[in-house]
Protein backbone atom coordinates (compact mmCIF):
# COMPACT_ATOMS: atom_id res chain seq x y z
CA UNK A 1 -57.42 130.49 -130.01
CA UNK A 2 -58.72 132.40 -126.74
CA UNK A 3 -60.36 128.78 -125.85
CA UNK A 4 -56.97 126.93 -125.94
CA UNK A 5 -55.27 129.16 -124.07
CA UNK A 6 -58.42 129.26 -121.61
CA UNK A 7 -58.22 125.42 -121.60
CA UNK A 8 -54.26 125.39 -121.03
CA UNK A 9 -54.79 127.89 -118.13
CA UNK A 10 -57.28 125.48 -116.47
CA UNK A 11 -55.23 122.31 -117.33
CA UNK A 12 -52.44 124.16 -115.50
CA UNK A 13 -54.04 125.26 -112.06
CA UNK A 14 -55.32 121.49 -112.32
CA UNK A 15 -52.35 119.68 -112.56
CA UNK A 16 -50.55 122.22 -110.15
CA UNK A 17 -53.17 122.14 -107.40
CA UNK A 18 -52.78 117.71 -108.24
CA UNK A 19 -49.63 117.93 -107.66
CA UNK A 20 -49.98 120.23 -104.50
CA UNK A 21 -52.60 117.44 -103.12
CA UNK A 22 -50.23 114.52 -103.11
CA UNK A 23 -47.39 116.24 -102.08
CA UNK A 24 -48.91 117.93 -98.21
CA UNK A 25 -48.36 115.85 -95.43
CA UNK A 26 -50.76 117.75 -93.52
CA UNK A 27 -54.58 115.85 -94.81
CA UNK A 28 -56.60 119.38 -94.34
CA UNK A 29 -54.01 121.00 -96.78
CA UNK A 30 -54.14 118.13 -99.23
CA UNK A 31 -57.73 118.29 -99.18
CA UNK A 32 -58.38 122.05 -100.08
CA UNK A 33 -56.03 121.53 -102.97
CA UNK A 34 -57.63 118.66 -104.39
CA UNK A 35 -60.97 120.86 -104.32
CA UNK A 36 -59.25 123.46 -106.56
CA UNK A 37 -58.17 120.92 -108.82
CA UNK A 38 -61.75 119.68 -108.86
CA UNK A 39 -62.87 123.07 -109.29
CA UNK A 40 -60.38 123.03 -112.07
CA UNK A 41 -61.50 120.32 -114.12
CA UNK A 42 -65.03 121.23 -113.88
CA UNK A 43 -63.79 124.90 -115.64
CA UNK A 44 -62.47 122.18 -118.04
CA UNK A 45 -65.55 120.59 -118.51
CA UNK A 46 -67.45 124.03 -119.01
CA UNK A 47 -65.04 124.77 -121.56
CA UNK A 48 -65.46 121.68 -124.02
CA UNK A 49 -69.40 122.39 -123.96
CA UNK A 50 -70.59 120.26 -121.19
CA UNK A 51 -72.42 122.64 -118.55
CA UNK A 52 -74.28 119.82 -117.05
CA UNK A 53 -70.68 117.34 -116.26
CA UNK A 54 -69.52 120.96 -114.82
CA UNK A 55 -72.15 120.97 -112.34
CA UNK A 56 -72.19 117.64 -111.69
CA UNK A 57 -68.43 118.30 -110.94
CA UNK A 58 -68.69 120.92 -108.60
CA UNK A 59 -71.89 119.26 -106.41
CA UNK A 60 -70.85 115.33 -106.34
CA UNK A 61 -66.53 115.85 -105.89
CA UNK A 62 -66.05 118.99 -105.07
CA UNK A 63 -69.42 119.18 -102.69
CA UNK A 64 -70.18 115.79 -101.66
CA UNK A 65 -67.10 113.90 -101.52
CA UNK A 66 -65.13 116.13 -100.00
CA UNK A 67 -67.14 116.84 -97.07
CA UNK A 68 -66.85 113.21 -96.64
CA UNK A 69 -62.88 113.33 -96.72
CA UNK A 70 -63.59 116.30 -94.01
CA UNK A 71 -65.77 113.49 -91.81
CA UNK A 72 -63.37 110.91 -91.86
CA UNK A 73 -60.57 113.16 -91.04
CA UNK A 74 -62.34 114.43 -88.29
CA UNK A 75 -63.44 111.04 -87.17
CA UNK A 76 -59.72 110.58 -86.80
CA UNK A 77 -59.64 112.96 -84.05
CA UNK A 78 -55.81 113.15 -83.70
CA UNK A 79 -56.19 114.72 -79.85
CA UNK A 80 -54.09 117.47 -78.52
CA UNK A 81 -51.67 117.23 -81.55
CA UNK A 82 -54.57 117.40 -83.74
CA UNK A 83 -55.95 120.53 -82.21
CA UNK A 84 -52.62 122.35 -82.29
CA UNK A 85 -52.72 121.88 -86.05
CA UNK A 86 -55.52 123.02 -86.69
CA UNK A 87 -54.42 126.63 -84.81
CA UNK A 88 -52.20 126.72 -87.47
CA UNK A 89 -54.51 126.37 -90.49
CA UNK A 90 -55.74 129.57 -89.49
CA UNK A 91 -52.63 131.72 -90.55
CA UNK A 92 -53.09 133.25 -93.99
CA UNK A 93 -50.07 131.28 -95.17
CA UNK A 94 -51.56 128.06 -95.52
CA UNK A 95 -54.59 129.59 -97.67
CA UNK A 96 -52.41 131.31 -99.64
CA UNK A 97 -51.86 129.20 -102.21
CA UNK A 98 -55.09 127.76 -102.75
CA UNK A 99 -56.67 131.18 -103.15
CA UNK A 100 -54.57 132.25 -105.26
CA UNK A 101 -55.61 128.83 -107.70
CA UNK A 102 -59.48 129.51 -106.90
CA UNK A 103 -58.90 132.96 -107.89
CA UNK A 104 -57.54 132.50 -111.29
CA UNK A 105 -60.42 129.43 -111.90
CA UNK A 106 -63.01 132.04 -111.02
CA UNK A 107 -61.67 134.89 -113.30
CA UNK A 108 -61.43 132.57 -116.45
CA UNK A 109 -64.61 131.84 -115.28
CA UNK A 110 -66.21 135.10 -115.12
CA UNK A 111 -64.27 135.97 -118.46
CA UNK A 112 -66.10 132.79 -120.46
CA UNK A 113 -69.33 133.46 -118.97
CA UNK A 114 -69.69 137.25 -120.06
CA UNK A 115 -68.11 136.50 -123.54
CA UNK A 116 -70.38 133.71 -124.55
CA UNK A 117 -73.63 134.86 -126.71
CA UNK A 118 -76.39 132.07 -126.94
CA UNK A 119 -75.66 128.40 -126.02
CA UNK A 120 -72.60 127.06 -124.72
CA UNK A 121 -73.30 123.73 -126.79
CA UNK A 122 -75.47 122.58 -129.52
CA UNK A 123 -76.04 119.18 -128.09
CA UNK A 124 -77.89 119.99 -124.76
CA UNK A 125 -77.24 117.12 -122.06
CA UNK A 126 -79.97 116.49 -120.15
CA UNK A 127 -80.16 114.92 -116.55
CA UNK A 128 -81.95 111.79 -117.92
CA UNK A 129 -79.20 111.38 -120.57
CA UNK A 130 -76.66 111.28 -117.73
CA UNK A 131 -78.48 109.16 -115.71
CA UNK A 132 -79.25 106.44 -118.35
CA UNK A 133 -76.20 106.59 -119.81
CA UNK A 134 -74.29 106.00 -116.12
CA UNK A 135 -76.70 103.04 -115.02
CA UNK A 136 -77.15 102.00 -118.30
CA UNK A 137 -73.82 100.61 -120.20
CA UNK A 138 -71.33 101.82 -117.05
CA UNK A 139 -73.79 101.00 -114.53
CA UNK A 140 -70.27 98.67 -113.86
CA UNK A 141 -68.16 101.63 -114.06
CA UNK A 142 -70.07 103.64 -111.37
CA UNK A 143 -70.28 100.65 -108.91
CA UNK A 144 -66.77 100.15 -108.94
CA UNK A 145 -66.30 103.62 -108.37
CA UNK A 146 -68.19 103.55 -105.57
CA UNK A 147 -66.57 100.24 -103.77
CA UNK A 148 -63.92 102.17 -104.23
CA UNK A 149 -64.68 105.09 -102.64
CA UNK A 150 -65.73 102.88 -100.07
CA UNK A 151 -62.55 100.97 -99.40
CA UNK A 152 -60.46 104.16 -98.73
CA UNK A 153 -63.08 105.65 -96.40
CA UNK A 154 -62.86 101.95 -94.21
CA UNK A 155 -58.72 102.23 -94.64
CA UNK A 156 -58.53 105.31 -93.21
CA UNK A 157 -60.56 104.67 -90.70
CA UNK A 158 -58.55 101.50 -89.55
CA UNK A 159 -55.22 103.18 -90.25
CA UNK A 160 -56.22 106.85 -88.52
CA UNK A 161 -57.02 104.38 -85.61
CA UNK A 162 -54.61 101.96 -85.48
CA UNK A 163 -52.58 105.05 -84.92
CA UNK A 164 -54.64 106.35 -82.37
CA UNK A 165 -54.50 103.43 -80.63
CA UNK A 166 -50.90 103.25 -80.42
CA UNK A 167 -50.44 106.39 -78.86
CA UNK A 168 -53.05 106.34 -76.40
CA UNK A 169 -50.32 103.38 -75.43
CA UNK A 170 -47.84 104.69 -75.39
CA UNK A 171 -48.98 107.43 -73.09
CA UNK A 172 -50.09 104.93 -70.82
CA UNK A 173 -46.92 103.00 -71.12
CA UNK A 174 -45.04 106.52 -70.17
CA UNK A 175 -47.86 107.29 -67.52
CA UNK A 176 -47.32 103.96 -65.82
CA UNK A 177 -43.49 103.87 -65.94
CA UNK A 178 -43.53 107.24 -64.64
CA UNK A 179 -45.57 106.40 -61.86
CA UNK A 180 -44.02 103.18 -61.37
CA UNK A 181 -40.51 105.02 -60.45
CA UNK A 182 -42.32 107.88 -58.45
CA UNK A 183 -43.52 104.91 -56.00
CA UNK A 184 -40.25 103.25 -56.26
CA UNK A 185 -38.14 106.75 -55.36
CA UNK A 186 -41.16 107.55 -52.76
CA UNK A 187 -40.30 104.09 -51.17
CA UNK A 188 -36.98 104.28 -51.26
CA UNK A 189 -36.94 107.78 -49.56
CA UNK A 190 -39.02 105.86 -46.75
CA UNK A 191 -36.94 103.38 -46.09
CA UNK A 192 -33.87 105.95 -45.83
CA UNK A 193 -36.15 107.73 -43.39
CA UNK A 194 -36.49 105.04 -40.99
């Protein structure tokens, strides 16, 4: 009974840290609540007996990925907009929430890793397992994965820039209308002169 309720607990702070991903426009904000709700799932995995697909959890999405989500976001390099954002990530507001998730993952946590005597599983996993198994039978699965993984990081490339692009022109556009009727008044006042 104390494992169901464990597992609903986890199911919850995943699906409401999911939910908290796709729904912040900011990208830095969507990002730190998608690593709670990997952290999340990985609590999940611990809990149905599988250790190893925890870890696994926690280094490849939570580690690896995501600090590729951080590069391409920073890649983006948004300017003087970007920078003013990022001031504001550093109130205590904007953690908030997350911490509060990562807090309750890590005391479940703690809780199932004091109460359990002997091993987690009978059926140990071992890395080799994983590894056959994943480039074995879905050695398909994983490559697909992986193109897609792929495609999104060249999309938001393309889009972040595409973006970029357009206001570096329209600055310019504004720069060059601006100075374009500073010359025009400047002449004007010199022929009123003369």
């Amino acid at each position: 009974m104390l494992e169901i309720s464990l597992f609903y607990i986890a199911a919850t702070v995943a699906l409401v840290a999911t939910i908290l991903a796709m729904t912040r426009a900011n990208a830095i904000h969507a990002l730190i609540y998608l690593i709670v709700s990997l952290l999340a799932v990985a609590v999940i995995f611990f809990l149905i007996g599988a250790p190893f697909a925890a870890a696994l959890e926690i280094v490849i999405y939570a580690g690896a990925i995501m600090v590729l989500f951080v590069f391409v976001i920073m890649m983006l390099n948004l300017g003087e907009e970007g920078d003013a954002r990022e001031k504001q990530w550093l109130s205590p507001a904007v953690w908030a929430g997350p911490t509060l998730l990562a807090v309750i993952l890590f005391a479940e946590l703690l809780y199932i890793i004091s109460s359990v005597e002997g091993p987690v599983s009978t059926a140990q996993v071992t890395a080799k397992q994983v590894g056959l198994t994943l480039f074995g039978p879905y050695v398909l699965a994983v490559e697909i994965a992986s193109m897609l993984l792929l495609a999104g990081l060249v999309g938001s490339y393309h889009l972040g820039r595409r973006a970029l692009d357009r206001n570096i022109h329209e600055a310019d556009a504004r720069a060059l209308s601006e100075s374009n009727s500073n010359s025009t008044s400047d002449s004007n006042a010199d022929k009123g002169a003369q």
